[in-house]
C-alpha atoms as a PDB file:
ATOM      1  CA  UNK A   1    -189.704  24.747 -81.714  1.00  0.00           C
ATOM      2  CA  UNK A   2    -186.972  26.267 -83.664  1.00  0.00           C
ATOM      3  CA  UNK A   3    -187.180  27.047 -87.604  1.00  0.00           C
ATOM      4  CA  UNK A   4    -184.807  25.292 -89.165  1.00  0.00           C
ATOM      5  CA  UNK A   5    -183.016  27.158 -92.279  1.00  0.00           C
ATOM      6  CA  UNK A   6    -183.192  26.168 -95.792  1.00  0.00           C
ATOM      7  CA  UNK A   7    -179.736  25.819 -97.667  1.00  0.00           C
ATOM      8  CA  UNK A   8    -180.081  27.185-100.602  1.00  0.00           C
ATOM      9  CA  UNK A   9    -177.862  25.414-103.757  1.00  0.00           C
ATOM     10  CA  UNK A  10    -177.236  27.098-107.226  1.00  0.00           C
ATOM     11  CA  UNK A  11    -174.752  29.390-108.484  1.00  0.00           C
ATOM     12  CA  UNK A  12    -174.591  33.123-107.193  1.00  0.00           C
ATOM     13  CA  UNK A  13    -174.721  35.794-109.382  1.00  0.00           C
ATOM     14  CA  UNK A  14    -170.930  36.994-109.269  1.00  0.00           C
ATOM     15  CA  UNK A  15    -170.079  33.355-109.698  1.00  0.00           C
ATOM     16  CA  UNK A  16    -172.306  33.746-112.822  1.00  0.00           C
ATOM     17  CA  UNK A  17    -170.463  35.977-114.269  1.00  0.00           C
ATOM     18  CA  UNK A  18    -167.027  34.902-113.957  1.00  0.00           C
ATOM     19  CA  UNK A  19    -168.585  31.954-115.364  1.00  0.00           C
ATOM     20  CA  UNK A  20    -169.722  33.703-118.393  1.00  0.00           C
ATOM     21  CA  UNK A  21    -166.739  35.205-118.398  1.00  0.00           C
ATOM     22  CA  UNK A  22    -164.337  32.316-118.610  1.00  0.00           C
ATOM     23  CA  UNK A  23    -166.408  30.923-121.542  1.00  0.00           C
ATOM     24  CA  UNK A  24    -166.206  33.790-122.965  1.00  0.00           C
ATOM     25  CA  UNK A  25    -162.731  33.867-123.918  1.00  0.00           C
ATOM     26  CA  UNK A  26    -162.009  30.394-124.130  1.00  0.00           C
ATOM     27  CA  UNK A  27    -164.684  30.431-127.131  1.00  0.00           C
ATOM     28  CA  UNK A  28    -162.890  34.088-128.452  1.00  0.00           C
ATOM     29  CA  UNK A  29    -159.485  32.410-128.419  1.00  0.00           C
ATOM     30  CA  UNK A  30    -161.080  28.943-130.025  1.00  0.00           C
ATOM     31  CA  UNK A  31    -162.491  31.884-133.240  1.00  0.00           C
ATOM     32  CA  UNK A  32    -158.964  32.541-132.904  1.00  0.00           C
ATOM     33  CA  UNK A  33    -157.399  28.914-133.286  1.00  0.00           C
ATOM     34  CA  UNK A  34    -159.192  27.353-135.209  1.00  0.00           C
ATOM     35  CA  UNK A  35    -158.679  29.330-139.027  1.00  0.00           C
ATOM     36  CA  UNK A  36    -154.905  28.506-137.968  1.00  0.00           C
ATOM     37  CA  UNK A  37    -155.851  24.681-137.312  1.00  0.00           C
ATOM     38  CA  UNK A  38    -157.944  24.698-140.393  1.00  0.00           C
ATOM     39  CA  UNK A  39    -154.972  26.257-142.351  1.00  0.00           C
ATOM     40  CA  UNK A  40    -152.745  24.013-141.015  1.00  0.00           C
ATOM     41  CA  UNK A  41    -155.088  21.082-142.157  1.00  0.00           C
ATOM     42  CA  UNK A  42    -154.897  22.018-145.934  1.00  0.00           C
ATOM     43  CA  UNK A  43    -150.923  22.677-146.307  1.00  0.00           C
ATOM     44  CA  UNK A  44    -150.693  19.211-144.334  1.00  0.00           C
ATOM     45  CA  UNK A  45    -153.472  17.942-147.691  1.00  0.00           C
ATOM     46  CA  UNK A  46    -151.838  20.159-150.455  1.00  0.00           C
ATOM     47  CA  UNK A  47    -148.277  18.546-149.395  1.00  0.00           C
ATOM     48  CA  UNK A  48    -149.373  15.041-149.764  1.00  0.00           C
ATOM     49  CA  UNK A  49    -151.025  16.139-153.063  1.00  0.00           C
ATOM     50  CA  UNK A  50    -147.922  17.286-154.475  1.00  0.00           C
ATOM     51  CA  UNK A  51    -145.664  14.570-153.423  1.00  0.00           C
ATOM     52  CA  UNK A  52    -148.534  12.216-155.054  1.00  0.00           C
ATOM     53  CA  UNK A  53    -148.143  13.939-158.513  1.00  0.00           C
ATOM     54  CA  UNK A  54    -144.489  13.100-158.408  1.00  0.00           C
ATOM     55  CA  UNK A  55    -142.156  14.642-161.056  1.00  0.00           C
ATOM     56  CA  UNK A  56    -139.481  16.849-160.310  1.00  0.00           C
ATOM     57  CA  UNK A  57    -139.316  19.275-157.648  1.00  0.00           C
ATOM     58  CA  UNK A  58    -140.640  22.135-159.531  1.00  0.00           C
ATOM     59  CA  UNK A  59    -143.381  20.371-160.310  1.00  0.00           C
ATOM     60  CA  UNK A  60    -144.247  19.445-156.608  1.00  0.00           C
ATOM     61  CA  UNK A  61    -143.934  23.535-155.646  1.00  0.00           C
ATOM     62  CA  UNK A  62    -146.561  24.132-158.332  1.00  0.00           C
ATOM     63  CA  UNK A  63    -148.775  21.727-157.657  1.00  0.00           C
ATOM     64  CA  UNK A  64    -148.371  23.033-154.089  1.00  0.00           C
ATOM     65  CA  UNK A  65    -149.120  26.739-155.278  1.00  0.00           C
ATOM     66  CA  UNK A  66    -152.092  25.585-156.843  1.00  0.00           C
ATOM     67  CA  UNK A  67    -153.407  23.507-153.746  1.00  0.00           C
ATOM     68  CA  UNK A  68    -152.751  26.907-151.566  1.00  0.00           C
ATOM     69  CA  UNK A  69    -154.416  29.360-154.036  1.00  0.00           C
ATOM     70  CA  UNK A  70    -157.364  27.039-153.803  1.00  0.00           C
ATOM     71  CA  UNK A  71    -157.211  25.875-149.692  1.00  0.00           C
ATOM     72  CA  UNK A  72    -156.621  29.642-149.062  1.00  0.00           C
ATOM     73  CA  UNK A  73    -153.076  29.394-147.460  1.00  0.00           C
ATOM     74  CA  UNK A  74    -151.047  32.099-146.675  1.00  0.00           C
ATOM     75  CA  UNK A  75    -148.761  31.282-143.856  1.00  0.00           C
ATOM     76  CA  UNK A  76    -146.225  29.547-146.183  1.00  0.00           C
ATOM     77  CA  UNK A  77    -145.734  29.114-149.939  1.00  0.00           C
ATOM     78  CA  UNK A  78    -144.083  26.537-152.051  1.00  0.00           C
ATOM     79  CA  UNK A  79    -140.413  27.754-151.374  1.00  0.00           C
ATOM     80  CA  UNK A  80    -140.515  27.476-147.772  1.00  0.00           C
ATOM     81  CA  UNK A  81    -141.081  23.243-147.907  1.00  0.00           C
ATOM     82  CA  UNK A  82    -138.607  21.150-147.626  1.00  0.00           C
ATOM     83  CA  UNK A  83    -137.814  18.623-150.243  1.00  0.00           C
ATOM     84  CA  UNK A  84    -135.652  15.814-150.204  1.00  0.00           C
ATOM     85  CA  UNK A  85    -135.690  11.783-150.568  1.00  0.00           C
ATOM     86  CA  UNK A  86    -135.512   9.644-147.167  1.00  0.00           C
ATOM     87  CA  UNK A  87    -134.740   5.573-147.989  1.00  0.00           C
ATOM     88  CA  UNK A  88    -135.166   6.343-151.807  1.00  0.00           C
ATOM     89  CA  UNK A  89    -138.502   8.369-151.588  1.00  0.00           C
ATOM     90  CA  UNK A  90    -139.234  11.631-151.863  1.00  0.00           C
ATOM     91  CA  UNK A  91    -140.552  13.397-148.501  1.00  0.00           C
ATOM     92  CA  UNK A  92    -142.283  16.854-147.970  1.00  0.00           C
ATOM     93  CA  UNK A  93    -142.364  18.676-144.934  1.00  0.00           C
ATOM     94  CA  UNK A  94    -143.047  22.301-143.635  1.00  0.00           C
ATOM     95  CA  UNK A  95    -142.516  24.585-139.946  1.00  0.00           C
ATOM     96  CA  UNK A  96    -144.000  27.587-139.341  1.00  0.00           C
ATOM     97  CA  UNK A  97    -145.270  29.618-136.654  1.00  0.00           C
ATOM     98  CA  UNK A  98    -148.255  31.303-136.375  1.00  0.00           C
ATOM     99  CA  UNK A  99    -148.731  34.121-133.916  1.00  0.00           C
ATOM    100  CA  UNK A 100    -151.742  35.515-132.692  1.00  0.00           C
ATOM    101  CA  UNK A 101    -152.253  38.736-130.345  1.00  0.00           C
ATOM    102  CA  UNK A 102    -154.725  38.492-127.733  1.00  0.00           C
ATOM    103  CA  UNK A 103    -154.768  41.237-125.788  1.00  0.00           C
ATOM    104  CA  UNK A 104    -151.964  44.450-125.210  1.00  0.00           C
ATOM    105  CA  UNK A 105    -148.818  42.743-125.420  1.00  0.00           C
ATOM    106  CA  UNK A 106    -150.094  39.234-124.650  1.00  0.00           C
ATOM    107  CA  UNK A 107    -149.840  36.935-127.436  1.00  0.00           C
ATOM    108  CA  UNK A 108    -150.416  33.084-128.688  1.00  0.00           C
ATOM    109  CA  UNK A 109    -147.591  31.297-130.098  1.00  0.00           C
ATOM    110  CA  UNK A 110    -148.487  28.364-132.794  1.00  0.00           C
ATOM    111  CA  UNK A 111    -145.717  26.205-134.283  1.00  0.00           C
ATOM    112  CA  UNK A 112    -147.229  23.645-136.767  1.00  0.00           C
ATOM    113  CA  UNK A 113    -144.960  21.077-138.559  1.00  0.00           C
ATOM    114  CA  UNK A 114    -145.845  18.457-140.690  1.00  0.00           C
ATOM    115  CA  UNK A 115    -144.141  15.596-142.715  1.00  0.00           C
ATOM    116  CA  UNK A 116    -145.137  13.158-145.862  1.00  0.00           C
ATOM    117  CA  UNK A 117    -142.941  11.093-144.121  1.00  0.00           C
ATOM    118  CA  UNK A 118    -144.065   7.972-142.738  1.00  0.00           C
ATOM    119  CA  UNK A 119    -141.974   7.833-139.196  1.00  0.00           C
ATOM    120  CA  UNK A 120    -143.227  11.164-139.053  1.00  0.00           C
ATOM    121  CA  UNK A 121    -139.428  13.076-139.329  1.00  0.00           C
ATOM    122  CA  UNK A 122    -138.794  15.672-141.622  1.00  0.00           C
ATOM    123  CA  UNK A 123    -135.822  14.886-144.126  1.00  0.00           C
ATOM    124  CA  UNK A 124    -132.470  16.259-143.151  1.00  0.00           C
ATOM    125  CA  UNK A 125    -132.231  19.648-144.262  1.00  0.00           C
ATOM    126  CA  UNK A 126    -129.356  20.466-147.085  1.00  0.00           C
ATOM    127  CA  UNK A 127    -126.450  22.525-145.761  1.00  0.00           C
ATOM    128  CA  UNK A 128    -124.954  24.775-148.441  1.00  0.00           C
ATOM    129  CA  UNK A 129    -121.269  24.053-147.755  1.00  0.00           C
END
């Protein structure tokens, strides 16, 4: 009679680790993403806030200014949107990028954009001319 071997199934140990270790900094770089994200969220809110209070354009960059004080924005302030009417409304939209190191000279590039825009374009940008 032979003695037949068991096959054993699971996960080594090394494979452990890289396992840990891939999880590991896909949930460091998520810590990193999502402030960003979030950020992103509340200039996307305080835009359609300000293009809801109507008014002149000043008024729309302060409402803005008072949306970021309070949504904790940073990346952009109330000068850097873009204002102008599309089809005989007024639309507000925003680019920036966001840029965040990982590790020695490796780094994430984020470009967010948004729009109050309904077709989801930004309104042409003026050309001083």
């Amino acid at each position: 009679m032979q003695a037949s071997l068991k096959r054993q199934d699971g996960i080594s140990l090394v494979g452990l680790i890289v396992v840990l270790a891939v999880l590991g900094f896909v949930g460091v770089l998520a810590l990193k993403i999502v402030p960003t994200y979030t950020e992103y969220r509340a200039i996307q809110n305080a835009i359609v806030t300000a293009k809801a209070t109507g008014g002149s354009v000043l008024e729309m960059q302060k409402s803005f200014d008072a949306n970021a004080t309070t949504g904790y924005i940073s990346s952009i302030t109330s000068r850097d949107l873009l204002i102008g009417k599309e089809n005989g409304e007024v639309e507000i939209s925003f680019a920036y990028e966001k840029k965040i190191p990982l590790v020695g000279p490796a780094s994430l590039l984020l470009e967010y954009q948004g729009t109050t825009a309904k077709n989801g374009m930004p309104p042409p940008a003026k050309t001083d001319q």
